[in-house]
Protein backbone atom coordinates (compact mmCIF):
# COMPACT_ATOMS: atom_id res chain seq x y z
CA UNK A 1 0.00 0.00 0.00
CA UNK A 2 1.24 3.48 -0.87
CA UNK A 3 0.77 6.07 1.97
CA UNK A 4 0.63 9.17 1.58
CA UNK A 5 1.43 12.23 -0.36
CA UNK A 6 4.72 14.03 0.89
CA UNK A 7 5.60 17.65 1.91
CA UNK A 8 8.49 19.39 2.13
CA UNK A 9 11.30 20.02 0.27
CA UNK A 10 9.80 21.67 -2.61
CA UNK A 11 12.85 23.22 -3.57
CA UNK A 12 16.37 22.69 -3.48
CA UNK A 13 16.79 26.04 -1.04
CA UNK A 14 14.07 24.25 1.47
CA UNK A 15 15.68 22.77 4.29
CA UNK A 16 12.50 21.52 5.43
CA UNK A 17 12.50 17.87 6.41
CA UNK A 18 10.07 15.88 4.19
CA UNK A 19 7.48 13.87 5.81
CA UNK A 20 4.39 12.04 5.09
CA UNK A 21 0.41 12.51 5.85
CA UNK A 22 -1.98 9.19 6.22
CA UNK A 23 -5.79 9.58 5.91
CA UNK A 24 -7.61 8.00 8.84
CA UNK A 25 -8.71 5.49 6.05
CA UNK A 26 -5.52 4.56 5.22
CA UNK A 27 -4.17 4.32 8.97
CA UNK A 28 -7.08 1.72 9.79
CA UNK A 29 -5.87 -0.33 6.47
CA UNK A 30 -2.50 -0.30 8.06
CA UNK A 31 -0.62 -3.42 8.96
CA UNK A 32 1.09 -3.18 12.73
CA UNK A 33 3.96 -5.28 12.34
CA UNK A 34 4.90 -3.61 8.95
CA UNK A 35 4.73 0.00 10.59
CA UNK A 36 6.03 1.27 13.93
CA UNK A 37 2.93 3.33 15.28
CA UNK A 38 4.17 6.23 17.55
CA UNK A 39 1.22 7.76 19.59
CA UNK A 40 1.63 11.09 21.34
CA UNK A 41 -1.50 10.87 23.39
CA UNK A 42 -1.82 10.96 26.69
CA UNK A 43 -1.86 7.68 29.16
CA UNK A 44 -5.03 8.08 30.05
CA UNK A 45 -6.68 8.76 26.68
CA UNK A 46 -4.72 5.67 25.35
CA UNK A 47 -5.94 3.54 27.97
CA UNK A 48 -9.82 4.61 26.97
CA UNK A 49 -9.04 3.75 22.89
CA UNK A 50 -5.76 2.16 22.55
CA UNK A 51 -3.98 1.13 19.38
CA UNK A 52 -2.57 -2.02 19.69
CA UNK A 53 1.36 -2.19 19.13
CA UNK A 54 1.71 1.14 19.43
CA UNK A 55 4.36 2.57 21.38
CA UNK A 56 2.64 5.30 24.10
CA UNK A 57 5.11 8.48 23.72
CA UNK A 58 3.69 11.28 25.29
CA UNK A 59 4.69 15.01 25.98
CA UNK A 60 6.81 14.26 29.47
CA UNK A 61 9.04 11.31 28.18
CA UNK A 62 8.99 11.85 24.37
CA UNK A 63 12.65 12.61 24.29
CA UNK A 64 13.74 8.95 25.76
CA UNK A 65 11.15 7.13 23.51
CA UNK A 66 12.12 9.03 20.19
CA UNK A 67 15.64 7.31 21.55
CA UNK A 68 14.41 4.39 20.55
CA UNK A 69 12.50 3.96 17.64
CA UNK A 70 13.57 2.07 15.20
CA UNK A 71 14.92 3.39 11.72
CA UNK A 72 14.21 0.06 9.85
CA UNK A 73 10.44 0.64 8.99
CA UNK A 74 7.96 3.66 8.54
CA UNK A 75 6.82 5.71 11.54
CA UNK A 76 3.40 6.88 11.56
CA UNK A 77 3.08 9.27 14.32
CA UNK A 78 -0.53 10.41 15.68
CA UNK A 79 -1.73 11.98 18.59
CA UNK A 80 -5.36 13.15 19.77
CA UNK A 81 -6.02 16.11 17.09
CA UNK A 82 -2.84 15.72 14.65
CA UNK A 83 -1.03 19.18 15.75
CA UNK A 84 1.43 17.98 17.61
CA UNK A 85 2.11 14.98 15.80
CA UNK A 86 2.97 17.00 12.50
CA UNK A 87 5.74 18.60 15.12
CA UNK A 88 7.11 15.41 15.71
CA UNK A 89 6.94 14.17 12.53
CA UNK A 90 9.29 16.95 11.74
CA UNK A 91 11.73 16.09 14.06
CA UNK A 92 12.08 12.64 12.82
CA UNK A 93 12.42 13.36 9.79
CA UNK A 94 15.12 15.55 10.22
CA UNK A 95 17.19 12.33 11.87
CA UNK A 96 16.47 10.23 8.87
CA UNK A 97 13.07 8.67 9.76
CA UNK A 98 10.57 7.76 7.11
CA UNK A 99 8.04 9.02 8.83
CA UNK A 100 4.00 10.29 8.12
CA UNK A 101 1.63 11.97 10.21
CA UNK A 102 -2.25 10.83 10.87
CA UNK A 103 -4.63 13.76 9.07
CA UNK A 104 -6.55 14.97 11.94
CA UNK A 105 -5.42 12.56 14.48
CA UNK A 106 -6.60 10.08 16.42
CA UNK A 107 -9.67 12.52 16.69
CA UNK A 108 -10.09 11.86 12.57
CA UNK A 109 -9.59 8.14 12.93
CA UNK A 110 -12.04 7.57 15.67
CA UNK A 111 -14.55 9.57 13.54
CA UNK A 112 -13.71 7.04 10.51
CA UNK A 113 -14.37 4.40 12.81
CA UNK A 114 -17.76 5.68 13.75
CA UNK A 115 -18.80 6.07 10.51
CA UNK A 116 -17.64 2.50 9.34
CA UNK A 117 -19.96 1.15 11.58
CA UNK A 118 -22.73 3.21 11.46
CA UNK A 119 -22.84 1.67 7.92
């Protein structure tokens, strides 16, 4: 599956780090043990909806766990609204991650959920 459409680097001047978006479509389609899911929300808010084999990396600690993700597979990144994972997304890319964001967050996934089954 091809994910995403990238941004950044649009020129050879912009030193912007290029990282990828997901659509909360795409993100439910995704397989977990071909992707390292990095979630950004809270403990509490993962504990109500959690994402299974994802790796819990919020505000306080997010410097030791960005220690160790691994470099040998996509990162998708997400947290409750999809601000601050576009931040973070950033940063890995600028250390060599192939990284994407979730559109909206986990917000925007939930919401594709609901409407899934509402079907």
């Amino acid at each position: 599956m091809t994910i995403a459409v990238h941004i950044g680097k649009d020129t050879e001047e912009d030193d912007e780090p290029s990282y990828g978006r997901i659509t909360p479509e795409e993100f439910a389609a995704l397989d977990p043990d071909s992707v390292t899911l990095l979630d950004l929300r809270e403990p509490a808010d993962v504990a109500v909806h959690p994402v299974e084999g994802a790796i819990n990396a919020p505000l306080d600690p997010l410097a030791h766990v960005l220690r160790t993700v691994p470099k040998d597979r996509k990162v998708v990144v997400y947290c409750a609204e999809g601000w601050w994972s576009e931040e973070v997304a950033e940063i890995l890319a600028d250390r060599g991650y192939d990284v994407a964001s979730l559109i909206g967050g986990f917000r925007a996934y939930q919401q594709y959920l609901d409407g899934q089954s509402a079907r």
